[in-house]
PDB file of N, CA and C in Angstrom:
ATOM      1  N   UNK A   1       0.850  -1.174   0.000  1.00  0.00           N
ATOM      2  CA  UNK A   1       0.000   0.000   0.000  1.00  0.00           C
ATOM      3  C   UNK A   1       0.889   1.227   0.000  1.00  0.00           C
ATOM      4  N   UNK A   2       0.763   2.115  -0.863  1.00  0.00           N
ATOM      5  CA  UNK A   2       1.228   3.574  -0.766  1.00  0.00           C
ATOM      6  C   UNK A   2       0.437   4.021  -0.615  1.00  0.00           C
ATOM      7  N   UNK A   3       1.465   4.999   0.752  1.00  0.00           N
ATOM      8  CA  UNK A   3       0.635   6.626   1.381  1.00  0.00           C
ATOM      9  C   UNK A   3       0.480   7.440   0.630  1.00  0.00           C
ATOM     10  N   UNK A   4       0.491   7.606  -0.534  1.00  0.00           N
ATOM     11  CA  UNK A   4       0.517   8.910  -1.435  1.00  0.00           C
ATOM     12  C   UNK A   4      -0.675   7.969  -2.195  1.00  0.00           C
ATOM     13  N   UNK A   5      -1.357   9.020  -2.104  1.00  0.00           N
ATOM     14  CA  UNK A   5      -2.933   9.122  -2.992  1.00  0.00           C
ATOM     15  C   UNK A   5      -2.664   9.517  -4.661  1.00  0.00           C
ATOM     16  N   UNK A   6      -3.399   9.501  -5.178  1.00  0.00           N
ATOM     17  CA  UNK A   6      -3.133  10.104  -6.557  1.00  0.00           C
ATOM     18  C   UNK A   6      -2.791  11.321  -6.414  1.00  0.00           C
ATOM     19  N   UNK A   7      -3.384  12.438  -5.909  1.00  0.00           N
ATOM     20  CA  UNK A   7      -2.627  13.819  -6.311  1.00  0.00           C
ATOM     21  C   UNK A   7      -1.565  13.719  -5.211  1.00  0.00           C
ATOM     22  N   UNK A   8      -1.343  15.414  -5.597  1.00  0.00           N
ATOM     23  CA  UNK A   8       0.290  14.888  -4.870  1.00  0.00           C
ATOM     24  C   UNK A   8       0.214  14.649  -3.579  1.00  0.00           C
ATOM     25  N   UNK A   9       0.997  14.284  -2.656  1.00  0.00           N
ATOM     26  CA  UNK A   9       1.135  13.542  -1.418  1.00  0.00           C
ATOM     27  C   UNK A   9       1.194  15.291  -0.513  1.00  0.00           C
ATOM     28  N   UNK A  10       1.968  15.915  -0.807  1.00  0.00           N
ATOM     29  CA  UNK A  10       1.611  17.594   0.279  1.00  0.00           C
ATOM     30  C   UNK A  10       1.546  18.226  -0.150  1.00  0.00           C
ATOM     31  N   UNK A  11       1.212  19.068   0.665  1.00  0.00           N
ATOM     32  CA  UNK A  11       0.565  20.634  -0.265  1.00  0.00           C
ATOM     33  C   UNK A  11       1.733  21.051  -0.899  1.00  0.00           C
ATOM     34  N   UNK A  12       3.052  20.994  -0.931  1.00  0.00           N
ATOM     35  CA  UNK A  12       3.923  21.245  -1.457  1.00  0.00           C
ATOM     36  C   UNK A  12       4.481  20.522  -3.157  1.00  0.00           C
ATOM     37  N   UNK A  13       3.514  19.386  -2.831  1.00  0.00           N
ATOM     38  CA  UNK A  13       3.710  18.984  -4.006  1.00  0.00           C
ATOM     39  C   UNK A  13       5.369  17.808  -4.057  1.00  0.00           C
ATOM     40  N   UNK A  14       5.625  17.604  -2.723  1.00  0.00           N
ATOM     41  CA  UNK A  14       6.882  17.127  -2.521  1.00  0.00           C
ATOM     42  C   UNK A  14       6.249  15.753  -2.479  1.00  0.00           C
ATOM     43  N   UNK A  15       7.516  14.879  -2.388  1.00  0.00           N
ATOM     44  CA  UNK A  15       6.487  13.251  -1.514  1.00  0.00           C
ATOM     45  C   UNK A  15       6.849  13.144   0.130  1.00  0.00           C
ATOM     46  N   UNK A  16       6.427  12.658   0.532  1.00  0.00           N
ATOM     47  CA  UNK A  16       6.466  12.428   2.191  1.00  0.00           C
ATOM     48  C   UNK A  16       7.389  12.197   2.881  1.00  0.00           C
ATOM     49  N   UNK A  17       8.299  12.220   4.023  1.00  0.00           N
ATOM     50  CA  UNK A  17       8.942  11.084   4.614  1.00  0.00           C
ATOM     51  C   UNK A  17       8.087  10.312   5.619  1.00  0.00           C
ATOM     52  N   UNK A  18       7.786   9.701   4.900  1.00  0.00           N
ATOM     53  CA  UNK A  18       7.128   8.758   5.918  1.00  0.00           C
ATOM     54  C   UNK A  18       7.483   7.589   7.013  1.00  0.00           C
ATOM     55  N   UNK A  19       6.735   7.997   8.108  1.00  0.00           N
ATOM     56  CA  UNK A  19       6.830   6.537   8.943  1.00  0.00           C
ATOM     57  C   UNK A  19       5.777   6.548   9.772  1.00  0.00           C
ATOM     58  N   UNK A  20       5.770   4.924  10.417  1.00  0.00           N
ATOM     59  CA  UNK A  20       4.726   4.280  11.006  1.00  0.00           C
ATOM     60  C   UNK A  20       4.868   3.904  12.501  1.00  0.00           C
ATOM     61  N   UNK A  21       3.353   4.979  12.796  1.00  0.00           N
ATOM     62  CA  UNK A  21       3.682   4.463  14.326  1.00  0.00           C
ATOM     63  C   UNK A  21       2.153   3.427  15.052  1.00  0.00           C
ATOM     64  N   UNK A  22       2.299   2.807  15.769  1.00  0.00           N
ATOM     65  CA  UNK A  22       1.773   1.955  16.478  1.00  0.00           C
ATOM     66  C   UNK A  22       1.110   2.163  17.411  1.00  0.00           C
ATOM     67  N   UNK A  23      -0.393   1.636  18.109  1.00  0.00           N
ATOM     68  CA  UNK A  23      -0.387   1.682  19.724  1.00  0.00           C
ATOM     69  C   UNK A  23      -1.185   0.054  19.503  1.00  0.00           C
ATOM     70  N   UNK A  24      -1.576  -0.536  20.321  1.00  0.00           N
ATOM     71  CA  UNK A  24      -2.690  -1.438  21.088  1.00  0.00           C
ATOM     72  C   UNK A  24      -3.593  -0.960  21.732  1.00  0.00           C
ATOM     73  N   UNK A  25      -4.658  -0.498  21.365  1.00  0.00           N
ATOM     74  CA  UNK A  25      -5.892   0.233  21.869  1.00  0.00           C
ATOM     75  C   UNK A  25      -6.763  -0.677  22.521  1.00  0.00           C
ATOM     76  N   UNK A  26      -7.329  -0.412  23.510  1.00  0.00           N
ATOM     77  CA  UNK A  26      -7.639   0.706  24.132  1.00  0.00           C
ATOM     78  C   UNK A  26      -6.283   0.847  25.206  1.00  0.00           C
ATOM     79  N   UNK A  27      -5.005   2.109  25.405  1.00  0.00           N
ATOM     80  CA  UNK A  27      -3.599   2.842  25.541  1.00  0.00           C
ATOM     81  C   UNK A  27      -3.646   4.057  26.485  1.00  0.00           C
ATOM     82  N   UNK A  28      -4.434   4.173  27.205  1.00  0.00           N
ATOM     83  CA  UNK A  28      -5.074   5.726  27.868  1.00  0.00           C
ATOM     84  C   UNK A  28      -3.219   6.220  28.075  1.00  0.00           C
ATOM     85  N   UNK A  29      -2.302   5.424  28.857  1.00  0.00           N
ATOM     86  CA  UNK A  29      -0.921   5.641  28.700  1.00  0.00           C
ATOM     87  C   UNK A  29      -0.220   5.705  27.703  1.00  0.00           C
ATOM     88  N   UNK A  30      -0.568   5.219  26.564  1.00  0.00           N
ATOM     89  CA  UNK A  30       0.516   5.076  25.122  1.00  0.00           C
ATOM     90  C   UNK A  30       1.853   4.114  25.516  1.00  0.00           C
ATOM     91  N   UNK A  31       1.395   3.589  26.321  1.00  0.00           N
ATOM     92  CA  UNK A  31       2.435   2.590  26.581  1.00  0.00           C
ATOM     93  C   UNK A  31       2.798   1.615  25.831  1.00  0.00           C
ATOM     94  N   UNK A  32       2.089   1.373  24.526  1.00  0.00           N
ATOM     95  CA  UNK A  32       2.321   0.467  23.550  1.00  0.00           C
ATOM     96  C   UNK A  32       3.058   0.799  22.048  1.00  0.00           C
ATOM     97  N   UNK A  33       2.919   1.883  22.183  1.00  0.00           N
ATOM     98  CA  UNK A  33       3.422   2.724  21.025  1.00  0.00           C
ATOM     99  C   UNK A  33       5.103   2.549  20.792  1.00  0.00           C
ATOM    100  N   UNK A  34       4.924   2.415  19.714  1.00  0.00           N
ATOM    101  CA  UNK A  34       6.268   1.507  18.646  1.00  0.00           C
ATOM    102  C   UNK A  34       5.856   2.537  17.300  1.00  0.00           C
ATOM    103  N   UNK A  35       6.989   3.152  17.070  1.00  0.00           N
ATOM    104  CA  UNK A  35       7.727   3.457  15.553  1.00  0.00           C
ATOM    105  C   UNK A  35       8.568   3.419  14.828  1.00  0.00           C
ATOM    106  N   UNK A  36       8.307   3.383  13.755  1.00  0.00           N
ATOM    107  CA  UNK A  36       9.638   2.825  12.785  1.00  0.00           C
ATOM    108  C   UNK A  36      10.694   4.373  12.579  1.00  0.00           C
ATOM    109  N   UNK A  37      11.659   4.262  12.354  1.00  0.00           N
ATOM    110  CA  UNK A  37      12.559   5.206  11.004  1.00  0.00           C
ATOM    111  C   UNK A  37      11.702   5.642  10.336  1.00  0.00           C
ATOM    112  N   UNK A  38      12.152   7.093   9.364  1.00  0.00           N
ATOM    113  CA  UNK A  38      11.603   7.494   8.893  1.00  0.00           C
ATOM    114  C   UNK A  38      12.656   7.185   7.676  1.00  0.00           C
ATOM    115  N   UNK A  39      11.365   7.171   6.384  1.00  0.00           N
ATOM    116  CA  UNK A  39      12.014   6.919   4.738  1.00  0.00           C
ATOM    117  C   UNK A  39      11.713   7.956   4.778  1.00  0.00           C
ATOM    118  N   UNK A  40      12.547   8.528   3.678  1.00  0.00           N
ATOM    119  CA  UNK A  40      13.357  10.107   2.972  1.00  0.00           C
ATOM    120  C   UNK A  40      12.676  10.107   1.523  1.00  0.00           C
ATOM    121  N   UNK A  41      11.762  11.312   1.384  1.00  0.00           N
ATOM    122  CA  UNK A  41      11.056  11.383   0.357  1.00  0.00           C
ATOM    123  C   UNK A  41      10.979  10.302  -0.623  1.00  0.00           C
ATOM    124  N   UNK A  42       9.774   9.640   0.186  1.00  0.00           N
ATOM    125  CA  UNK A  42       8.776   8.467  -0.854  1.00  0.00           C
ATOM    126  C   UNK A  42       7.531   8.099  -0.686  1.00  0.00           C
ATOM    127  N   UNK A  43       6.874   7.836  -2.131  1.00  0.00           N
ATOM    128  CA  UNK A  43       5.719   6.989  -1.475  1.00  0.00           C
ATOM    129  C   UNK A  43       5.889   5.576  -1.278  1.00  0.00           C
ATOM    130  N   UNK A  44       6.158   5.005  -1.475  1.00  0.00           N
ATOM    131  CA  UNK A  44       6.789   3.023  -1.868  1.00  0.00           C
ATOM    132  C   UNK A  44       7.952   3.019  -0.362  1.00  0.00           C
ATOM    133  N   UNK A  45       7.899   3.463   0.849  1.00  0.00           N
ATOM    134  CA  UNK A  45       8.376   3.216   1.890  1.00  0.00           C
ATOM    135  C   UNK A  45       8.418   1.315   2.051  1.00  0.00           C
ATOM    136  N   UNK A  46       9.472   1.280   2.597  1.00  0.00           N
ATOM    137  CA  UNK A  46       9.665  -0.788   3.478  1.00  0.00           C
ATOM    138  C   UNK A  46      10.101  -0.596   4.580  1.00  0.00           C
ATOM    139  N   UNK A  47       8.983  -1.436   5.525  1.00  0.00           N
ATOM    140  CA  UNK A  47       8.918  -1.555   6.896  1.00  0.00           C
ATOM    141  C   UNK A  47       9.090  -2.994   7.165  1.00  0.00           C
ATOM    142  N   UNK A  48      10.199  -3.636   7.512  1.00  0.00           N
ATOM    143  CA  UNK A  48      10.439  -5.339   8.197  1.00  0.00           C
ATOM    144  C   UNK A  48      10.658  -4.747   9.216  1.00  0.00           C
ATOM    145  N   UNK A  49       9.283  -5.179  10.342  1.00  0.00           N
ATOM    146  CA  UNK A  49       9.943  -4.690  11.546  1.00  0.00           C
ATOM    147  C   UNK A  49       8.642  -5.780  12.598  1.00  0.00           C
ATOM    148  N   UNK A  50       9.106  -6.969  13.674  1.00  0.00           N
ATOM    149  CA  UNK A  50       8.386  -7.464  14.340  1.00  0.00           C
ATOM    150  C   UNK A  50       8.453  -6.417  15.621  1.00  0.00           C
ATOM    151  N   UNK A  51       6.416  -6.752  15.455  1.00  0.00           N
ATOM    152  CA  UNK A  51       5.963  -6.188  16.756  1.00  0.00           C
ATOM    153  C   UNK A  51       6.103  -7.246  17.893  1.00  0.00           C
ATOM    154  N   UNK A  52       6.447  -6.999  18.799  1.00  0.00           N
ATOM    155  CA  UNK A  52       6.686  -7.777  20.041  1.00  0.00           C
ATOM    156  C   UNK A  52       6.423  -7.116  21.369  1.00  0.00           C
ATOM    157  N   UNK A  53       4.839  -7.331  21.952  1.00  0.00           N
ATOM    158  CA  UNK A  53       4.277  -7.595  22.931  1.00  0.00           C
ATOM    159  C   UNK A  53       4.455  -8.393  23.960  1.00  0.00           C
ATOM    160  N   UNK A  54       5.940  -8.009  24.680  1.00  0.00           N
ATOM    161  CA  UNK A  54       6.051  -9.360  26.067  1.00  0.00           C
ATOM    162  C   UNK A  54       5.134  -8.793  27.276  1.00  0.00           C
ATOM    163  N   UNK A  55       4.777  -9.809  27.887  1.00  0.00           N
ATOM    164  CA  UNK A  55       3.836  -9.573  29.285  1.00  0.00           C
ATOM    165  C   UNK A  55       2.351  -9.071  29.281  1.00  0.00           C
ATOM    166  N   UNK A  56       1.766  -8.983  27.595  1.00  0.00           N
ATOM    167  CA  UNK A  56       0.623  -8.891  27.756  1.00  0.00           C
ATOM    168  C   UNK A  56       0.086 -10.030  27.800  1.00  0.00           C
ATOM    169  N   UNK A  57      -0.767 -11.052  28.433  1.00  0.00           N
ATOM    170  CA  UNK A  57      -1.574 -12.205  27.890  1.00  0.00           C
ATOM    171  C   UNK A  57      -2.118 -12.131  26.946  1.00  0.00           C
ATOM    172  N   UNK A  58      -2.219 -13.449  26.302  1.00  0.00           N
ATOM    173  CA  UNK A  58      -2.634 -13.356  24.950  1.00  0.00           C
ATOM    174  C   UNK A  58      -4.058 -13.182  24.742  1.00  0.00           C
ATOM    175  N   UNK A  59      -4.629 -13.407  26.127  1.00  0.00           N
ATOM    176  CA  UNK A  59      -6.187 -13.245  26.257  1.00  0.00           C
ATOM    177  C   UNK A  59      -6.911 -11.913  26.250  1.00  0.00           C
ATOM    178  N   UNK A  60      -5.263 -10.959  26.473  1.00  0.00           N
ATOM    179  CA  UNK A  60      -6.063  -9.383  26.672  1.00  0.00           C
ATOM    180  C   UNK A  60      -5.546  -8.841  25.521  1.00  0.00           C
ATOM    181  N   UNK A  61      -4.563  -9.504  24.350  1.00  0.00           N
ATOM    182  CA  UNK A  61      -4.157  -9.374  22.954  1.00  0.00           C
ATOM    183  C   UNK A  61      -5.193  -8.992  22.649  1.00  0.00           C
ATOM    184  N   UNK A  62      -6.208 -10.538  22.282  1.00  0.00           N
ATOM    185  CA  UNK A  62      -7.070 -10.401  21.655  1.00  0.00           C
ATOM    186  C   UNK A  62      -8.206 -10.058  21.426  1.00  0.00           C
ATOM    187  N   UNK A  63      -8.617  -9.173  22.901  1.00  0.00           N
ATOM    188  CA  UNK A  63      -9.472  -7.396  23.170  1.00  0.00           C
ATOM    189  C   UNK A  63      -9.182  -6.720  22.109  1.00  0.00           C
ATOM    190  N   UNK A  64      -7.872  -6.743  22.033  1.00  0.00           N
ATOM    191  CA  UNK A  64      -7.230  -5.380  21.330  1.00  0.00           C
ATOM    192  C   UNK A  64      -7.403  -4.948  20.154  1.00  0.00           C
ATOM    193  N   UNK A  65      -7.335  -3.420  19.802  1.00  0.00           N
ATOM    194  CA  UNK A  65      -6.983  -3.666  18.334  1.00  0.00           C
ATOM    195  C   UNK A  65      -5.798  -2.900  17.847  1.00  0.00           C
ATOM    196  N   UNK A  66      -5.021  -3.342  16.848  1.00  0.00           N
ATOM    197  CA  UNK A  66      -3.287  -2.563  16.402  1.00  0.00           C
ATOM    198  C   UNK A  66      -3.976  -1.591  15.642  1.00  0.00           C
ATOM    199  N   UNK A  67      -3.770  -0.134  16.134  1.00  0.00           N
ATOM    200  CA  UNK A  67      -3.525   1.192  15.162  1.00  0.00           C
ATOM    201  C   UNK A  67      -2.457   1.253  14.822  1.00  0.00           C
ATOM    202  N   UNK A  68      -2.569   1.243  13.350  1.00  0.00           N
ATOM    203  CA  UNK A  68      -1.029   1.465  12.338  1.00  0.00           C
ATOM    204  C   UNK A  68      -1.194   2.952  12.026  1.00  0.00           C
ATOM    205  N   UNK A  69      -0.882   3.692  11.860  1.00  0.00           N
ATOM    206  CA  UNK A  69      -0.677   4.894  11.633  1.00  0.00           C
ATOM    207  C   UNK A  69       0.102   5.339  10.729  1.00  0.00           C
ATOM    208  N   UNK A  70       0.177   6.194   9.539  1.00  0.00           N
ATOM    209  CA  UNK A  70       1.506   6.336   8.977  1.00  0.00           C
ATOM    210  C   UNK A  70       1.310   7.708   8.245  1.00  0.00           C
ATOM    211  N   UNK A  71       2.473   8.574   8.750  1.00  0.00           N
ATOM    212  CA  UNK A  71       2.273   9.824   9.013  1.00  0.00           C
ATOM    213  C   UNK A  71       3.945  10.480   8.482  1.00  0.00           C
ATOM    214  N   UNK A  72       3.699  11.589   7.684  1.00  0.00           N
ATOM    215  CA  UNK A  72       5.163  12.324   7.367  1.00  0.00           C
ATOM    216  C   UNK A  72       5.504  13.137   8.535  1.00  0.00           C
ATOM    217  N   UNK A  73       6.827  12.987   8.509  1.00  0.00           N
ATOM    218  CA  UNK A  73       7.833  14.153   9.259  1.00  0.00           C
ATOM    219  C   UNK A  73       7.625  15.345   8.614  1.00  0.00           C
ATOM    220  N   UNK A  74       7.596  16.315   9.324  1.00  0.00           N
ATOM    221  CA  UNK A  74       7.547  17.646   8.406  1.00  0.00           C
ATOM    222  C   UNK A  74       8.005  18.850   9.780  1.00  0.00           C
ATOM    223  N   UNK A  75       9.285  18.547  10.187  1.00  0.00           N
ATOM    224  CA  UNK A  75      10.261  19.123  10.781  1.00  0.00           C
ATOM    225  C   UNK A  75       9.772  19.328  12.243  1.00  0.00           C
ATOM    226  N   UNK A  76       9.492  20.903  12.383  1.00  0.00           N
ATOM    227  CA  UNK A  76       9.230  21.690  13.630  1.00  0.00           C
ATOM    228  C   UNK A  76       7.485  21.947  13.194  1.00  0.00           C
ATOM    229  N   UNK A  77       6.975  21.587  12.175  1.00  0.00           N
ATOM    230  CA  UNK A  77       5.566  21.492  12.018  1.00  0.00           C
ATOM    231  C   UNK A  77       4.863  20.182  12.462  1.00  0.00           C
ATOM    232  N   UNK A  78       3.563  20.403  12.992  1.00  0.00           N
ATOM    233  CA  UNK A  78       2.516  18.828  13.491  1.00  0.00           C
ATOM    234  C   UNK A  78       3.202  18.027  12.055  1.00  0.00           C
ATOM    235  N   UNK A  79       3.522  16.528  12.188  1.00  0.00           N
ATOM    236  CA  UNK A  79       3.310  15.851  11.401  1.00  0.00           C
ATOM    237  C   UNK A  79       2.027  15.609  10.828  1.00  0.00           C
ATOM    238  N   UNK A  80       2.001  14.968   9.259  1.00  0.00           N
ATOM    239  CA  UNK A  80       0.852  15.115   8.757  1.00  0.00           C
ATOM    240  C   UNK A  80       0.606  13.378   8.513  1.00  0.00           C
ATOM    241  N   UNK A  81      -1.032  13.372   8.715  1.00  0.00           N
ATOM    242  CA  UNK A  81      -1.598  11.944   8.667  1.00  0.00           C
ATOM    243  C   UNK A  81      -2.222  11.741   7.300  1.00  0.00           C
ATOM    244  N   UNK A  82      -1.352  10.521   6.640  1.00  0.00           N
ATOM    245  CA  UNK A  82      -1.180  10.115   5.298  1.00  0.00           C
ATOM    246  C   UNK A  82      -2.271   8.826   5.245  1.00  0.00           C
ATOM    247  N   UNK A  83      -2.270   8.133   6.333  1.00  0.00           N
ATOM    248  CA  UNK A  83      -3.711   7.497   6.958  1.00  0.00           C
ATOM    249  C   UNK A  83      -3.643   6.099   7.704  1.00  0.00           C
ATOM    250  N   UNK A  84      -4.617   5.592   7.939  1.00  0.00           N
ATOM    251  CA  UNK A  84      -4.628   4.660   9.264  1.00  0.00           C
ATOM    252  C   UNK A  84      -5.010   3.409   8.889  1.00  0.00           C
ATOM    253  N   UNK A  85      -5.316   2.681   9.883  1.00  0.00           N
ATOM    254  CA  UNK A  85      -5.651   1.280   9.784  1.00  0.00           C
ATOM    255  C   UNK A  85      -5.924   0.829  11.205  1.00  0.00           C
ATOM    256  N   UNK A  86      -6.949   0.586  11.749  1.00  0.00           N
ATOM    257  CA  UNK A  86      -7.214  -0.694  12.825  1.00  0.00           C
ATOM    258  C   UNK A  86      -7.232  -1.830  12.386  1.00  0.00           C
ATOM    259  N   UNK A  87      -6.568  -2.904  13.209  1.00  0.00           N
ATOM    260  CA  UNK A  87      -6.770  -4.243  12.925  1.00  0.00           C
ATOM    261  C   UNK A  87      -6.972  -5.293  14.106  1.00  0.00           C
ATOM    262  N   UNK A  88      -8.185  -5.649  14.124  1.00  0.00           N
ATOM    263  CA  UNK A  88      -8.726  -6.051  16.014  1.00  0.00           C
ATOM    264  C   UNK A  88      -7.721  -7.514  15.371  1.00  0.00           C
ATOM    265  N   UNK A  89      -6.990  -8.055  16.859  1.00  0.00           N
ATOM    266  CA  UNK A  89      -6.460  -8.956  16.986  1.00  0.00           C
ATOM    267  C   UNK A  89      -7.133 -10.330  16.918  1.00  0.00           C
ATOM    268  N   UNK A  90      -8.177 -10.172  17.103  1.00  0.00           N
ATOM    269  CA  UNK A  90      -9.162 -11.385  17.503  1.00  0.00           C
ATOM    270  C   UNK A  90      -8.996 -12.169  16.165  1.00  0.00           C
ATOM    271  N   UNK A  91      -9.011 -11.166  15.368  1.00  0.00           N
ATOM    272  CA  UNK A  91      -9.094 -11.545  13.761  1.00  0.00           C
ATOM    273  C   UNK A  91      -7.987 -12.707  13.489  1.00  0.00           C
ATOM    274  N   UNK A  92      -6.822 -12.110  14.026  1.00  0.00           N
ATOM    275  CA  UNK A  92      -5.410 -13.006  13.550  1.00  0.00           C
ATOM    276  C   UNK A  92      -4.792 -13.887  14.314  1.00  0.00           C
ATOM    277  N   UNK A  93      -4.114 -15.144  13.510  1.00  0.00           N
ATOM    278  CA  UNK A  93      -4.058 -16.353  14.532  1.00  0.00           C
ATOM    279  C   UNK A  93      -2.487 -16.097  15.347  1.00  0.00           C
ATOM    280  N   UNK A  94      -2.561 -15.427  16.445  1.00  0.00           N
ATOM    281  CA  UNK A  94      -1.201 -14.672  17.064  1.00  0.00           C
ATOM    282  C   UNK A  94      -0.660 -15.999  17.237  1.00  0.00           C
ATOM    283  N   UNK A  95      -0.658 -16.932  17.302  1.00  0.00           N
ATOM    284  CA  UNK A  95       0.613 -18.017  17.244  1.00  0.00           C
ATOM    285  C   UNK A  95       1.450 -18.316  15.819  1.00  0.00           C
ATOM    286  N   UNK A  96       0.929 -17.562  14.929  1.00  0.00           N
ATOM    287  CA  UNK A  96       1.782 -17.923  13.576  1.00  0.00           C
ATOM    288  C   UNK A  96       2.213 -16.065  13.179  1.00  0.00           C
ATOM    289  N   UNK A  97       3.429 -15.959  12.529  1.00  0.00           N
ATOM    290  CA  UNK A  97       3.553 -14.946  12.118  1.00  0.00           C
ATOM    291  C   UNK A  97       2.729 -14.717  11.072  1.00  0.00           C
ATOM    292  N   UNK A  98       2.335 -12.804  10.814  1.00  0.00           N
ATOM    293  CA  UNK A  98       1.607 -12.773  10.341  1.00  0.00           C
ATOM    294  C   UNK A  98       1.665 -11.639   8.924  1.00  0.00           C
ATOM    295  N   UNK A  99       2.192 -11.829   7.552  1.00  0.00           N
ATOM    296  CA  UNK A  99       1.785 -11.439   6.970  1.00  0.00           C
ATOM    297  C   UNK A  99       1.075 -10.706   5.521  1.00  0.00           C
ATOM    298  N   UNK A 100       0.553  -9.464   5.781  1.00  0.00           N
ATOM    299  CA  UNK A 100      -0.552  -8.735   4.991  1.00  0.00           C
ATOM    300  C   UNK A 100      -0.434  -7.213   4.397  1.00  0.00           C
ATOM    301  N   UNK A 101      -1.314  -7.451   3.626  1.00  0.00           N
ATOM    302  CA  UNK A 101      -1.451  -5.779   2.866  1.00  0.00           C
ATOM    303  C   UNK A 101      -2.595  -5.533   3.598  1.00  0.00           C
ATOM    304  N   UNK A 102      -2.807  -4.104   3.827  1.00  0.00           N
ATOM    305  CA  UNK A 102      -4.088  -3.480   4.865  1.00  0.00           C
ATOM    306  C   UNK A 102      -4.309  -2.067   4.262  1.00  0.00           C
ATOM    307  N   UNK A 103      -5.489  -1.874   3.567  1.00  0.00           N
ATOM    308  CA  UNK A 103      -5.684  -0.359   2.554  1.00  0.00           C
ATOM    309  C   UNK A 103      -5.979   0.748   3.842  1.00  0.00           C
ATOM    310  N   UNK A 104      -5.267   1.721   3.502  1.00  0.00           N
ATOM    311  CA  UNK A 104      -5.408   3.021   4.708  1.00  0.00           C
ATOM    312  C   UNK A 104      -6.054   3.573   4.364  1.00  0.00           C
ATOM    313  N   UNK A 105      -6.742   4.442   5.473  1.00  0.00           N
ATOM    314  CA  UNK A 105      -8.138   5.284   5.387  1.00  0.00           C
ATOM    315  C   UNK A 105      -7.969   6.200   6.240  1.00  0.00           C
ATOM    316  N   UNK A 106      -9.152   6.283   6.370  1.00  0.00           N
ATOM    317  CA  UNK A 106      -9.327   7.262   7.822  1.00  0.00           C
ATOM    318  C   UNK A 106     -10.229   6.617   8.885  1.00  0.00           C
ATOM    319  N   UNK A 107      -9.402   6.229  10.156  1.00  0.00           N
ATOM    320  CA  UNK A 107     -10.065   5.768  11.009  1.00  0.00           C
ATOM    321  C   UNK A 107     -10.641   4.583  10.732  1.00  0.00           C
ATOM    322  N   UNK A 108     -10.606   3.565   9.880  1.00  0.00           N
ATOM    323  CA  UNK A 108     -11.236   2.612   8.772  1.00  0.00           C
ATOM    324  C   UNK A 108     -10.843   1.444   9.165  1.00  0.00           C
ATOM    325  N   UNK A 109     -11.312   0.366   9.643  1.00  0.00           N
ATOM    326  CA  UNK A 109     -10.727  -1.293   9.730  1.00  0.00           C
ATOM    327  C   UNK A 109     -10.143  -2.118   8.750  1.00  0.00           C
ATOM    328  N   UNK A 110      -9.375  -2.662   9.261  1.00  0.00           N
ATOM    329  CA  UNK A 110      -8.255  -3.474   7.971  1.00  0.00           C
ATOM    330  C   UNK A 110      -9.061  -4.973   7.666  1.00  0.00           C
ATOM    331  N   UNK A 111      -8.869  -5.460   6.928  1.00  0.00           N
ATOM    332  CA  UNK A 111      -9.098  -6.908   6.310  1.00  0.00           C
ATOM    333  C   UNK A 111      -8.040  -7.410   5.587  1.00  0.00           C
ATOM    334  N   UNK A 112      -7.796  -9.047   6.069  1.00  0.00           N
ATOM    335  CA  UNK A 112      -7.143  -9.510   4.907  1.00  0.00           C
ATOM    336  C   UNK A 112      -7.775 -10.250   3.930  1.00  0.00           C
TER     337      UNK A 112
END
């Protein structure tokens, strides 16, 4: 999936640096939150990166749901949201690695 939509990706007309950040919702602390590096103007960004959850049970995993997030750097300005993905855990078999393509939206649930 690329973050860049058909027109251009910022108001500038530049492409993004993008990267992806994480929580396990419901986070009132953000204590789950994981992000990657940021890629240097692109849309076609690569993320190999295992999420690893020690000490949650797997029973309160699968409450959960992973917000992917993926959002440009844009210095000393708010970063900008290129778009999202929930994906409730219940869905996926957490004893096998897992993966998928997931289309970003806004606020929008993932499927594989």
């Amino acid at each position: 999936v690329s973050p860049c939509p058909p027109q251009p990706p910022l108001q500038d007309g530049n492409d993004p640096d993008p990267y992806v950040k994480t929580y396990l919702l419901p986070d009132p602390q953000k204590t789950t939150k994981r992000k990657t590096k940021v890629a240097r103007k692109t849309c076609n960004p690569t993320y190999n990166e295992m999420l690893v959850y020690d000490g949650i049970p797997r029973g309160d995993l699968e409450q959960r749901e992973l917000r992917l997030s993926v959002l440009s750097e844009e210095g000393f300005w708010e970063n900008i949201l290129l778009g999202e993905v929930g994906i409730r855990l219940r869905d996926l078999d957490l004893a096998q690695e897992k993966m998928g393509w997931f289309a970003l939206g806004n606020r929008g649930h993932g499927t594989l």
